[in-house]
N, C-alpha and C. Protein backbone atom coordinates (compact mmCIF):
# COMPACT_ATOMS: atom_id res chain seq x y z
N UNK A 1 87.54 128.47 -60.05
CA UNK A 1 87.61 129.91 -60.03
C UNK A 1 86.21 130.49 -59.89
N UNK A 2 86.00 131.58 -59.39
CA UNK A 2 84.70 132.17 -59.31
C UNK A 2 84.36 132.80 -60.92
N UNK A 3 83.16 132.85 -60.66
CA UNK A 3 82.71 133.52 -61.86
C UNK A 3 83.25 135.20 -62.54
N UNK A 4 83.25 136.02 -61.18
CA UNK A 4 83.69 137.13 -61.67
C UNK A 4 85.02 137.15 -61.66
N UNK A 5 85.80 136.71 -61.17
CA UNK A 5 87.23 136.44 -61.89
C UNK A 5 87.74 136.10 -62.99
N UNK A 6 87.00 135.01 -63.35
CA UNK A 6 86.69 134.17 -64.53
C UNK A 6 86.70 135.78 -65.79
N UNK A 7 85.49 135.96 -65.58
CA UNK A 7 85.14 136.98 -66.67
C UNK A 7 85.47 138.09 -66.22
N UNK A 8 86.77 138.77 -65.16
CA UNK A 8 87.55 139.61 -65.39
C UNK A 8 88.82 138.99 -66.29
N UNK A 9 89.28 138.04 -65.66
CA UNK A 9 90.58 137.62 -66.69
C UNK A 9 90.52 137.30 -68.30
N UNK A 10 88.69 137.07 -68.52
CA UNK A 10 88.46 137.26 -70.09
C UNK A 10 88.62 138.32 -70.80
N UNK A 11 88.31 139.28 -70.10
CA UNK A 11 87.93 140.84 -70.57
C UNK A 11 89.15 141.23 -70.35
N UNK A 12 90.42 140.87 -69.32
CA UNK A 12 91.84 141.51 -69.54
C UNK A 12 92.94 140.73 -70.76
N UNK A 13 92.45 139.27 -70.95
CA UNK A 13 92.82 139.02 -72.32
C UNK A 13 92.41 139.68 -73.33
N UNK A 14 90.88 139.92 -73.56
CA UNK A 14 90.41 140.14 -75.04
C UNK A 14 90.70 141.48 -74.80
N UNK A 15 90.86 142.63 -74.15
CA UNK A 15 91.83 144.11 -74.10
C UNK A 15 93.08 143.97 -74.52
N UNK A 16 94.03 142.45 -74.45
CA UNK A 16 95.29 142.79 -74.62
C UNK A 16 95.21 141.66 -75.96
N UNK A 17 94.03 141.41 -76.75
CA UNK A 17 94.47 141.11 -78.25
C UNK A 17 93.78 142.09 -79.11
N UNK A 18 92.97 142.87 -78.59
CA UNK A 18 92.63 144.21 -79.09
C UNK A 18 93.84 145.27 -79.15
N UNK A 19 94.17 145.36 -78.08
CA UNK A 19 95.39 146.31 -78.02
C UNK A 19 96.60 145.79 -79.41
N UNK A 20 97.24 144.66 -79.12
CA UNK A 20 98.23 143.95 -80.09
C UNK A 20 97.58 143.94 -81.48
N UNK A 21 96.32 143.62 -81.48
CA UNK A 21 96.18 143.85 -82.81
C UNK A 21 96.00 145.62 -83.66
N UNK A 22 95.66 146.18 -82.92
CA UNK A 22 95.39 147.67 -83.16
C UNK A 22 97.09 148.46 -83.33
N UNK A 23 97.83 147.24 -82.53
CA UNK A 23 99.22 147.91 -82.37
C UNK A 23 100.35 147.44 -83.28
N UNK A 24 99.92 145.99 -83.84
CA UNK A 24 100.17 145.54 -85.47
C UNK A 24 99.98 146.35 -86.63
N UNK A 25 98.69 146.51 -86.58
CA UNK A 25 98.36 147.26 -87.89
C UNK A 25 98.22 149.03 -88.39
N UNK A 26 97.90 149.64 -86.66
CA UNK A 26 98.26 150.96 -86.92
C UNK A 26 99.50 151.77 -86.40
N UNK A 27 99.98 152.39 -87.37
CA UNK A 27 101.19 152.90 -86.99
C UNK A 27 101.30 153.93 -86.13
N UNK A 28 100.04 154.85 -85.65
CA UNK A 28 100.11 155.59 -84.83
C UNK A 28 100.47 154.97 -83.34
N UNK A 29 99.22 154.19 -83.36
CA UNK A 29 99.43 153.15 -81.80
C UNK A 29 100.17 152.97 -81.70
N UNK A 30 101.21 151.73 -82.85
CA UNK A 30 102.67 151.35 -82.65
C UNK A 30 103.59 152.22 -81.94
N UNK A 31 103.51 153.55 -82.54
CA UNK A 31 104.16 154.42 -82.09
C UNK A 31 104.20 154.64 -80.47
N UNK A 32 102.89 155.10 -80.19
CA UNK A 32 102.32 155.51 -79.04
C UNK A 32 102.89 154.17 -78.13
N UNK A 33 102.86 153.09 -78.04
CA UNK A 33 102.98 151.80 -77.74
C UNK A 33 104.55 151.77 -77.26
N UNK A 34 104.94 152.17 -78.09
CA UNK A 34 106.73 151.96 -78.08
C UNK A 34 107.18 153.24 -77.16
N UNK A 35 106.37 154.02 -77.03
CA UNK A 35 107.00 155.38 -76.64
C UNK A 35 106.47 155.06 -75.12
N UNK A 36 105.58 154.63 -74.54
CA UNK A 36 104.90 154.17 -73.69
C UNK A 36 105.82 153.09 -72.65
N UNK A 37 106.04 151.92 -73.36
CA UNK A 37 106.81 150.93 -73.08
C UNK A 37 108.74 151.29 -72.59
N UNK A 38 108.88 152.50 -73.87
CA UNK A 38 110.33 152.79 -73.87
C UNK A 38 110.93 153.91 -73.41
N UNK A 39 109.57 154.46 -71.77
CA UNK A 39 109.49 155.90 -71.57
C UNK A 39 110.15 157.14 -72.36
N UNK A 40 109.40 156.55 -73.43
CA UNK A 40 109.14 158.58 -74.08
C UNK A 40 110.17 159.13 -75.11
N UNK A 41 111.65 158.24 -74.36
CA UNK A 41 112.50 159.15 -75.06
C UNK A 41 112.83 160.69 -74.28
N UNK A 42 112.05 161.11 -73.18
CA UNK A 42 112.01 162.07 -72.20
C UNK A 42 111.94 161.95 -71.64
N UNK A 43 111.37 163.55 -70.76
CA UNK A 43 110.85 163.42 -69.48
C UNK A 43 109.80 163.48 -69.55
N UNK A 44 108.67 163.65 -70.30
CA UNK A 44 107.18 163.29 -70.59
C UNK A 44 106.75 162.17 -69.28
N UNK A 45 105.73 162.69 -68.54
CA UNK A 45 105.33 161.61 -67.31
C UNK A 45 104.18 160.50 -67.49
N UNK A 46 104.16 159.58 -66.91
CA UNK A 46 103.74 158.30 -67.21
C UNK A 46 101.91 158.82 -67.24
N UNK A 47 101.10 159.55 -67.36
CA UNK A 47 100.32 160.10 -67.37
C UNK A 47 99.97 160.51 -68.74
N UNK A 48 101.02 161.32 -69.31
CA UNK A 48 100.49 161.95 -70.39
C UNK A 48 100.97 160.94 -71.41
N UNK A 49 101.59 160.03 -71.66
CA UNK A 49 102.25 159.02 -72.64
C UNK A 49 100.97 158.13 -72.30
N UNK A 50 100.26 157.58 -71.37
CA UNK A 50 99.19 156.65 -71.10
C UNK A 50 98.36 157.35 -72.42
N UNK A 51 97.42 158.94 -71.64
CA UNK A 51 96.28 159.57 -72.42
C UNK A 51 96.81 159.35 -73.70
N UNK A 52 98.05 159.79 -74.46
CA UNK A 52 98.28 159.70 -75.80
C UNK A 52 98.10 158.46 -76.37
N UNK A 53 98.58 157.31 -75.74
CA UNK A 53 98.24 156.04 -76.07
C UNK A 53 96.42 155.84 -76.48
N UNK A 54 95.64 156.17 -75.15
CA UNK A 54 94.45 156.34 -75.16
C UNK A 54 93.69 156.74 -76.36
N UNK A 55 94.63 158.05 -76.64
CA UNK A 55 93.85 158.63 -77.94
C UNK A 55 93.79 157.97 -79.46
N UNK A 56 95.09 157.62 -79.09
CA UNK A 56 95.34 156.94 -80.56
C UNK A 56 94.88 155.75 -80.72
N UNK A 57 94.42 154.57 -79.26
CA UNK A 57 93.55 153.55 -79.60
C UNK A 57 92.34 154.24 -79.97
N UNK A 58 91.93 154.99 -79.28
CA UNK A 58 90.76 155.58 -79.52
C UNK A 58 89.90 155.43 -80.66
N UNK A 59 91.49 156.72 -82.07
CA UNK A 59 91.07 157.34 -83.14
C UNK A 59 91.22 156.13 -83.85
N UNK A 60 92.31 155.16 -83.46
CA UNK A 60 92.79 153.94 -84.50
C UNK A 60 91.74 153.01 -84.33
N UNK A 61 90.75 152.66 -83.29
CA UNK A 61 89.36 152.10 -83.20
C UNK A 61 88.29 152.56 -83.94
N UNK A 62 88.46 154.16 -84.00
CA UNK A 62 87.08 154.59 -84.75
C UNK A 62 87.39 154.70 -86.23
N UNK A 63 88.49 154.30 -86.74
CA UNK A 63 88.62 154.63 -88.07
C UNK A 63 88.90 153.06 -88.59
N UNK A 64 89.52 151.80 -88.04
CA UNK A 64 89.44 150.22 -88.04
C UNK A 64 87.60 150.18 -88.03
N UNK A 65 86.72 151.01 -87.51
CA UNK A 65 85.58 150.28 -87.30
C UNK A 65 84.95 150.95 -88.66
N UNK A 66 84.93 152.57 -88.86
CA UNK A 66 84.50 152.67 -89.94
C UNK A 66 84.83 152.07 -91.06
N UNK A 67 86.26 151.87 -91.29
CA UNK A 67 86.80 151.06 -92.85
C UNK A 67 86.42 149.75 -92.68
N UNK A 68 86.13 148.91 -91.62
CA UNK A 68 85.93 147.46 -91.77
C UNK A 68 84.65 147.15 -91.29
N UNK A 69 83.51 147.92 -91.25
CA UNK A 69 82.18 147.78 -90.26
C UNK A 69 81.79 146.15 -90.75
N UNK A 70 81.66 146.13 -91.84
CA UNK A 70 81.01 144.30 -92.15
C UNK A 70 82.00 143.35 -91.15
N UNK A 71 83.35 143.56 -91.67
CA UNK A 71 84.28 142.68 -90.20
C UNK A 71 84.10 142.98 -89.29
N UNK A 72 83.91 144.16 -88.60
CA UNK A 72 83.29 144.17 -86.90
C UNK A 72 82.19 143.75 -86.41
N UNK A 73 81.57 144.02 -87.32
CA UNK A 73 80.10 143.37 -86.72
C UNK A 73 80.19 141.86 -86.89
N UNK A 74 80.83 141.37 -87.69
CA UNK A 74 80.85 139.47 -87.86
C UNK A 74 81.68 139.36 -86.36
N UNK A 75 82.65 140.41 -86.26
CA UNK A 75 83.28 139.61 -85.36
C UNK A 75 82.66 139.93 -83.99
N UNK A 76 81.81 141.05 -83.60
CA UNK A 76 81.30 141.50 -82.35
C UNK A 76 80.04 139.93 -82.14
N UNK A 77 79.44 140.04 -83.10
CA UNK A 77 78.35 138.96 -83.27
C UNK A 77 79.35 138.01 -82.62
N UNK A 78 80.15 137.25 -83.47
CA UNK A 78 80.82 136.11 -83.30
C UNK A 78 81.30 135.93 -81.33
N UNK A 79 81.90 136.79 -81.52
CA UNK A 79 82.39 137.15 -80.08
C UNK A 79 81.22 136.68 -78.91
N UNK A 80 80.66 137.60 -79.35
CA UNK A 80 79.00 137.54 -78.60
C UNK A 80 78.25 135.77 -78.55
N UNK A 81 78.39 135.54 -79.70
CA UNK A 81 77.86 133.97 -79.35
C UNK A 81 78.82 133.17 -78.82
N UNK A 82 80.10 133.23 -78.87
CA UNK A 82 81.11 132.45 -78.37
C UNK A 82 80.82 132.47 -76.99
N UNK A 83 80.65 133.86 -76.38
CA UNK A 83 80.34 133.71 -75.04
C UNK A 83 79.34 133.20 -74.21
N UNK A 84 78.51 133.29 -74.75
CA UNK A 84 77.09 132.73 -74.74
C UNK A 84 77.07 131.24 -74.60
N UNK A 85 77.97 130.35 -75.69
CA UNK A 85 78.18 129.49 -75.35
C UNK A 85 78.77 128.90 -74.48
N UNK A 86 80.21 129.80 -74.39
CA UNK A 86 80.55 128.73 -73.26
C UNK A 86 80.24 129.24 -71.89
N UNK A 87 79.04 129.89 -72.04
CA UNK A 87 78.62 130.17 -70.45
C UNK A 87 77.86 129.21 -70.07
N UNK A 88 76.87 129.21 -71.18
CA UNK A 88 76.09 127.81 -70.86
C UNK A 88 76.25 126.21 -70.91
């Protein structure tokens, strides 16, 4: 595989265990997630159910990072050398 493929298909995994995990533990996302997946429940268009999703990873990111900053940073670090390694 080429390289930038390679490390697009990394970066579209580690988006979709970010997503699942953000969508485990907060109930807004969940929400947003299900409503997304299970169009809406309306006529709400695939546009504005996306942005809402958006927002709520968003707010559910900035409030997971403030309550857990010592776990994010172990794990951004961690992350960060993992890659490092197996690049080299």
């Amino acid at each position: 595989m080429k390289l930038g493929f390679r490390q697009g298909v990394i970066s579209a995994v580690v988006f979709g265990v970010v997503l699942l995990g953000l969508t485990s533990i907060d109930p807004r996302v969940h929400d947003r997630f299900v409503e997304l997946v299970h169009g809406g429940g309306g006529m709400s268009p695939l546009g504005d159910r996306l942005g809402d999703l958006g927002t709520a990873l968003w707010t559910a990111a900035r409030y997971q990072s403030i309550e857990n900053a010592p776990l994010l940073v172990f794990a951004a670090v961690g992350t960060l050398l993992t890659l490092f390694m197996l690049k080299s």
